[in-house]
Protein backbone atom coordinates (compact mmCIF):
# COMPACT_ATOMS: atom_id res chain seq x y z
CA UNK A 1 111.26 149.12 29.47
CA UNK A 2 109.40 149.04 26.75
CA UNK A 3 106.17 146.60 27.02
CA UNK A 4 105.37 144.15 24.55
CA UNK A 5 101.57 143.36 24.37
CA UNK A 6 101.23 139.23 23.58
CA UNK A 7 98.55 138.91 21.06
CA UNK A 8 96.08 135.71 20.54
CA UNK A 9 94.85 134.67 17.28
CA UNK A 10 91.09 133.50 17.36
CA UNK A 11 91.94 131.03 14.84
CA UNK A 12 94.46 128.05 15.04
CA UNK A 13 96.70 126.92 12.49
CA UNK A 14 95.65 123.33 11.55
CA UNK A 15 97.65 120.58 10.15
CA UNK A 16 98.49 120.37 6.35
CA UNK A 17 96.04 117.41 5.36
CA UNK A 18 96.41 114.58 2.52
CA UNK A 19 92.95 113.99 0.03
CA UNK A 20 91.65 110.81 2.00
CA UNK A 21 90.24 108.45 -0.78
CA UNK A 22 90.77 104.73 -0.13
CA UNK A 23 88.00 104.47 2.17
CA UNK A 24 85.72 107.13 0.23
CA UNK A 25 82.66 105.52 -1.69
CA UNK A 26 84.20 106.01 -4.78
CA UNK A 27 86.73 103.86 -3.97
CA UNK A 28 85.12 100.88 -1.86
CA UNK A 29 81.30 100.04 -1.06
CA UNK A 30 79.02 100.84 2.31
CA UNK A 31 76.55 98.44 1.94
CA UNK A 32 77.12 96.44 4.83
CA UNK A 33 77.51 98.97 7.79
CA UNK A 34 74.94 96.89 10.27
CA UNK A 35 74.36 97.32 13.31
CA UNK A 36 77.98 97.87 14.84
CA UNK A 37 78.37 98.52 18.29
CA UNK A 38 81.85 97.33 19.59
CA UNK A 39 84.92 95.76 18.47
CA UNK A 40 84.34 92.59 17.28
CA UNK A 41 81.35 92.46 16.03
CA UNK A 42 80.82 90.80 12.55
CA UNK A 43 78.83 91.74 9.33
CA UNK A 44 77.63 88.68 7.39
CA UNK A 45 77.86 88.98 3.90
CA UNK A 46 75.58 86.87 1.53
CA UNK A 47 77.21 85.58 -2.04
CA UNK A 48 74.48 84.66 -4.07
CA UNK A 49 74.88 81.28 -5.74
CA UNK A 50 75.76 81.78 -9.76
CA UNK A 51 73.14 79.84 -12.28
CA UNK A 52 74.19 78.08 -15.10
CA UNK A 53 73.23 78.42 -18.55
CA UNK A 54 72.42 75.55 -20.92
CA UNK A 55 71.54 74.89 -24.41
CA UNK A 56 67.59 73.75 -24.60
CA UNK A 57 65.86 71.67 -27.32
CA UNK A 58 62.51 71.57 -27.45
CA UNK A 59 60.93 68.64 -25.50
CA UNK A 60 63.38 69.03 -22.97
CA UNK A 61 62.78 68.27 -19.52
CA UNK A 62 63.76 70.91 -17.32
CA UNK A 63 65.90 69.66 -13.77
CA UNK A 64 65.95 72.76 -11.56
CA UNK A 65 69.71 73.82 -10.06
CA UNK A 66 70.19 74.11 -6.52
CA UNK A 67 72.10 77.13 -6.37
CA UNK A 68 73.33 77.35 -2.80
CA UNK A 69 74.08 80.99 -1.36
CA UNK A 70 78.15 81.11 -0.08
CA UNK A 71 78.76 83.71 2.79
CA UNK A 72 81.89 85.94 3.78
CA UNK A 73 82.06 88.18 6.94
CA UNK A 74 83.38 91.54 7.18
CA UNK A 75 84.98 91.48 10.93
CA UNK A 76 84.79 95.11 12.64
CA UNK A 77 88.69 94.31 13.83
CA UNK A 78 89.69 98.04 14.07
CA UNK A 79 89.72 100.60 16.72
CA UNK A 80 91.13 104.05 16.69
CA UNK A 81 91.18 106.62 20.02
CA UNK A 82 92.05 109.92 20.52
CA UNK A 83 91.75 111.97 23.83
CA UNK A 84 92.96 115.64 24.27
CA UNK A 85 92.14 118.48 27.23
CA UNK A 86 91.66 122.15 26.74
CA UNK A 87 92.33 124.29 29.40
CA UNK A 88 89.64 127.05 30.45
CA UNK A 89 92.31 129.63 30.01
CA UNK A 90 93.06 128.22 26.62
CA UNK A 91 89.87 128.40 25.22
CA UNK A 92 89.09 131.70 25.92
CA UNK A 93 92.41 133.28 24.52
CA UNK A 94 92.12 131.19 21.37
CA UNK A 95 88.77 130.96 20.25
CA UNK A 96 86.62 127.40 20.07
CA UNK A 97 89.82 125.72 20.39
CA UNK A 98 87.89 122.49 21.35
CA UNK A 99 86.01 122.41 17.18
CA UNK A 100 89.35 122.89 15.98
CA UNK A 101 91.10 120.14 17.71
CA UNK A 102 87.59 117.86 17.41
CA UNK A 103 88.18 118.87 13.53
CA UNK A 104 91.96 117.34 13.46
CA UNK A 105 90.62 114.49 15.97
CA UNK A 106 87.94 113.26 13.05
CA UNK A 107 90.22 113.74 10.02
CA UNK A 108 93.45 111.70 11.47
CA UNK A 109 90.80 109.03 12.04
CA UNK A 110 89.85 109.17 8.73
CA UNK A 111 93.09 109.10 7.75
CA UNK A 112 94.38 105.88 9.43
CA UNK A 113 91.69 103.92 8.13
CA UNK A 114 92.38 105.34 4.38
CA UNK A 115 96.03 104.09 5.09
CA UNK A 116 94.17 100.54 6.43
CA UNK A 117 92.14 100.01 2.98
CA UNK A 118 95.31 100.77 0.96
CA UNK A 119 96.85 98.07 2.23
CA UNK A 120 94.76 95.68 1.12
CA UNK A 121 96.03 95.21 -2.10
CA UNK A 122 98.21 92.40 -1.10
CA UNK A 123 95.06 90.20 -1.75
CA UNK A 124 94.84 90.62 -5.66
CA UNK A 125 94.14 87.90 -7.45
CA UNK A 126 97.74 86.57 -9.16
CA UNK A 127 95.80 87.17 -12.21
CA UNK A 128 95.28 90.81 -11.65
CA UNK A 129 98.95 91.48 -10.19
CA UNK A 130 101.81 93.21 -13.07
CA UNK A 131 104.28 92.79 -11.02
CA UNK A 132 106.96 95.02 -10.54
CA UNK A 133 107.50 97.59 -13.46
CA UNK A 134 109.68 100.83 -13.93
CA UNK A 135 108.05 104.06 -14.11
CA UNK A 136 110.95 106.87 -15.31
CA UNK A 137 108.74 108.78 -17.76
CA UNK A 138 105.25 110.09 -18.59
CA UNK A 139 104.45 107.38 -21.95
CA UNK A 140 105.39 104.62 -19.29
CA UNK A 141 103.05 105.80 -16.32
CA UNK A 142 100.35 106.21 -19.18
CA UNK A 143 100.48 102.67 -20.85
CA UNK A 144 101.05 101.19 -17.31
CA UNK A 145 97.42 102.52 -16.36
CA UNK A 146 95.90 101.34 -20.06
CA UNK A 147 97.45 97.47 -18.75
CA UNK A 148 95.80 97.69 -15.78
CA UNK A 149 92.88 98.53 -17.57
CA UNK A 150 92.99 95.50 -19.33
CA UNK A 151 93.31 93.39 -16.57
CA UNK A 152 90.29 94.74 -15.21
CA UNK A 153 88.76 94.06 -18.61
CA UNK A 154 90.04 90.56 -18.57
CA UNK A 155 88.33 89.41 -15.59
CA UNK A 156 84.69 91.04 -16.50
CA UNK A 157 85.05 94.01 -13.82
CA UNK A 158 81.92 96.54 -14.45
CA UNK A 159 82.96 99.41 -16.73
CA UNK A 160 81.30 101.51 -14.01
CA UNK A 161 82.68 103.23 -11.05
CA UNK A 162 86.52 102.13 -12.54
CA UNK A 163 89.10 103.75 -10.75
CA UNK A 164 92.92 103.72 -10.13
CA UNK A 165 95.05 105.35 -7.46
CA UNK A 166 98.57 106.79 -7.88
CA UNK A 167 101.11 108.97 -5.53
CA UNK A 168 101.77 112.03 -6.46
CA UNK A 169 105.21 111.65 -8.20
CA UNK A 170 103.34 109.44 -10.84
CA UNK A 171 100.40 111.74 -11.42
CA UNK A 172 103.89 114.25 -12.44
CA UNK A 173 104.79 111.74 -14.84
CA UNK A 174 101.63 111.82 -16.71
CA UNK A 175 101.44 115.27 -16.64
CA UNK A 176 104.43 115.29 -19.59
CA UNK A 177 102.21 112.55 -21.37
CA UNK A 178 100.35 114.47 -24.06
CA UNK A 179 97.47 111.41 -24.48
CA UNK A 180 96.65 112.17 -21.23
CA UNK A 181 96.65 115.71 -20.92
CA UNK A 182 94.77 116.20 -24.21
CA UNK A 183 91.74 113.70 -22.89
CA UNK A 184 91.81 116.13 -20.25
CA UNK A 185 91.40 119.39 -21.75
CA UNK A 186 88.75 117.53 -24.33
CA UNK A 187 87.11 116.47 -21.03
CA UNK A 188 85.71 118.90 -17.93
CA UNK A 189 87.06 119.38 -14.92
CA UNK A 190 83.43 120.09 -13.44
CA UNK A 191 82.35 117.49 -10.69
CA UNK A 192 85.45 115.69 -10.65
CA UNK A 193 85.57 113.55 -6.59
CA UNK A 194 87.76 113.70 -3.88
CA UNK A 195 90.84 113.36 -5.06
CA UNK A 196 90.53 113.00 -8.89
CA UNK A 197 92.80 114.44 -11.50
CA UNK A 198 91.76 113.11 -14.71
CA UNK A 199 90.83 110.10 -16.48
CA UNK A 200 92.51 106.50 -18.43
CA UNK A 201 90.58 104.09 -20.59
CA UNK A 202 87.05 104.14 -18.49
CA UNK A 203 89.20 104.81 -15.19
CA UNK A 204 88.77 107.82 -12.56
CA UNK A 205 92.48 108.56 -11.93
CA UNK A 206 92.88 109.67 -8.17
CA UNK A 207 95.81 110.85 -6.34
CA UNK A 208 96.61 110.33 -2.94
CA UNK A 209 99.54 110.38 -0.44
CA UNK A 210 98.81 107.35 1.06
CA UNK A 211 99.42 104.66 -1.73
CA UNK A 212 101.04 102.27 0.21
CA UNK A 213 105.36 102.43 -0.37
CA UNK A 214 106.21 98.69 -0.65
CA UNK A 215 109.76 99.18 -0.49
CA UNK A 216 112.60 101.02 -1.78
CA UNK A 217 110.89 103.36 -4.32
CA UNK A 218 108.15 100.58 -5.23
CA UNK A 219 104.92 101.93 -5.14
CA UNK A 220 101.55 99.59 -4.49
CA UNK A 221 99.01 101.22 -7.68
CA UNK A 222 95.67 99.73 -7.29
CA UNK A 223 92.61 99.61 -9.98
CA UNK A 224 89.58 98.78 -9.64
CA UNK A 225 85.73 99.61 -8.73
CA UNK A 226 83.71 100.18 -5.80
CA UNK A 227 82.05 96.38 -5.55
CA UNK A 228 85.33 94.62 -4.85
CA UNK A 229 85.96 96.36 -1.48
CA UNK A 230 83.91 96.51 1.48
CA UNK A 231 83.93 98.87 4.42
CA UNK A 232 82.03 99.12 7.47
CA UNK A 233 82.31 102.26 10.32
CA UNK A 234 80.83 103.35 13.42
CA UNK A 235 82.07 106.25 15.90
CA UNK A 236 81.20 104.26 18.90
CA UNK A 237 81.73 107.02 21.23
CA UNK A 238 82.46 111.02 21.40
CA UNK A 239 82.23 112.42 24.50
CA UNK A 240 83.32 115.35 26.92
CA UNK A 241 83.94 115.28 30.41
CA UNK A 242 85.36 117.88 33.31
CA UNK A 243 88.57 116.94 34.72
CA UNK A 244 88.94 116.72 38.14
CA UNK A 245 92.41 117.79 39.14
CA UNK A 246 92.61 121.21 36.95
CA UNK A 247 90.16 124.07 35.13
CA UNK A 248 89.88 122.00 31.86
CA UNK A 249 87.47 119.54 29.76
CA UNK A 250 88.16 116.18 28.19
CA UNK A 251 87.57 115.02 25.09
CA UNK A 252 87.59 111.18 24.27
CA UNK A 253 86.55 109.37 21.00
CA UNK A 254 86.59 105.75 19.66
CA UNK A 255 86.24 105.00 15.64
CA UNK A 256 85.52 101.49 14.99
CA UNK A 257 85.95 100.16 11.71
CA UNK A 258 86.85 97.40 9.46
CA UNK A 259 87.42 96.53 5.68
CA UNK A 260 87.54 93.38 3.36
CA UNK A 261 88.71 92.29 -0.28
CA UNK A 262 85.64 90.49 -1.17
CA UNK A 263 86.31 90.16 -4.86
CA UNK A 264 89.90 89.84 -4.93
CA UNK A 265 89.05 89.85 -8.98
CA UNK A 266 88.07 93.04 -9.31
CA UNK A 267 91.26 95.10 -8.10
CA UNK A 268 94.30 95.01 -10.66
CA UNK A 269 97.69 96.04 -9.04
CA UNK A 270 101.16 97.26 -10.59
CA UNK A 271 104.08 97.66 -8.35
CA UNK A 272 105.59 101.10 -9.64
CA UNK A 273 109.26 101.29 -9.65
CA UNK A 274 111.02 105.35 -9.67
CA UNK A 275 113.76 103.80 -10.72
């Protein structure tokens, strides 16, 4: 008989991963992070009071404006766990098996809360929302993006930090657009963020996986810039632990998190039809 040695790789094959960018800061804001320490805890949010403007003549009296502050809270309403074991045996016939696993633990975290901030688009303001339009070739997925533009335009959103998100079927589309291919080439690729492919009318065009699939072959597109959303994250707890009934240690984890549409005006949504 003929013996067949069994041979272990030192390195493990890990998962193929999407580009996480919803929850990225070029996508929504981390200015209110706090002091979170379990689920349920709340950030407060300050809205500072908007002064008014008016015409003065000279010998006016001035009356000075009360300009109360308004106040929103950012609820930290999300947990995600993960817990996994590696045997003794295990780790020693396939290298640090516990990084690698740690390393898949942290990114489908990340992942699930990208998926949570995509789905806040459903808050737009009616305003802001196109409604339901077909994409079936490359001059409609371009002008689609300049009208979103505009809506961002319409409602005074900061030229700034503009983005839009698209799956990666529409980022084909405008691949056969020559407008946008051509602002590309003019353009650099150097420096460009997680997930960005190019760029529309002042907008950072980003593909991802995760843009949300309403229905059908209706796809949730969101514009807009970092101020509107905010997002607030803590890993509460990562820690190891021998197990008692076999030769292995346990890994545990909690990722507490939570996200809000604060400015429902400054995200612009168009629900992208394939067909």
């Amino acid at each position: 008989m003929v013996f067949k040695p069994e041979i272990w790789a030192a390195q493990a094959l890990v998962s193929l991963r999407k580009k996480l960018v919803y929850a990225g800061p070029e996508v929504v804001n981390h200015d209110y992070e706090g002091d979170i320490k379990k689920l349920g805890n709340v950030v407060h949010i300050k809205m500072v009071g908007d002064v008014s403007v008016s015409q003065y003549t000279s010998g006016d009296i001035l009356t000075y404006e009360d300009t109360p502050d308004a106040e929103t809270t950012l609820p930290i309403d999300r947990a995600d766990k993960f817990s996994f074991k590696v045997d003794d045996v295990d780790k020693a016939q396939a290298g640090d098996e516990m990084a690698q696993r740690m390393d898949n633990a942290a990114y489908n975290m990340a992942n699930s809360a990208d998926q949570y901030v995509a789905g806040l688009y459903t808050g737009v303001q009616g305003a802001n929302d196109l409604g339901t339009v077909a994409i079936t070739d490359g001059d409609l997925a371009y002008s689609s993006l300049i009208n979103l533009g505009i809506k961002l335009d319409e409602a005074s959103v900061p030229d700034e930090g503009r983005y839009v998100i698209v799956p990666p079927w529409f980022y084909g589309l405008l691949l056969t657009n020559e407008k946008f291919v051509n602002a590309n080439k003019a353009g650099t690729t150097a420096g460009l963020r997680q997930g960005e492919v190019g760029q529309v009318d002042k907008m950072s065009v980003m593909k991802s996986s995760n843009v949300p699939l309403i229905t059908g072959d209706d796809y949730a597109i969101t514009a807009g810039y970092p101020g509107a959303i905010s997002f607030a994250d803590q890993m509460a707890e990562v820690e190891t632990l021998r197990l008692e009934t076999t030769f292995a240690t346990g890994v545990r984890g909690l990722h507490l998190y939570g996200a809000k549409l604060i400015r429902p005006d400054g995200i612009a949504v168009l629900r992208a039809s394939k067909t």
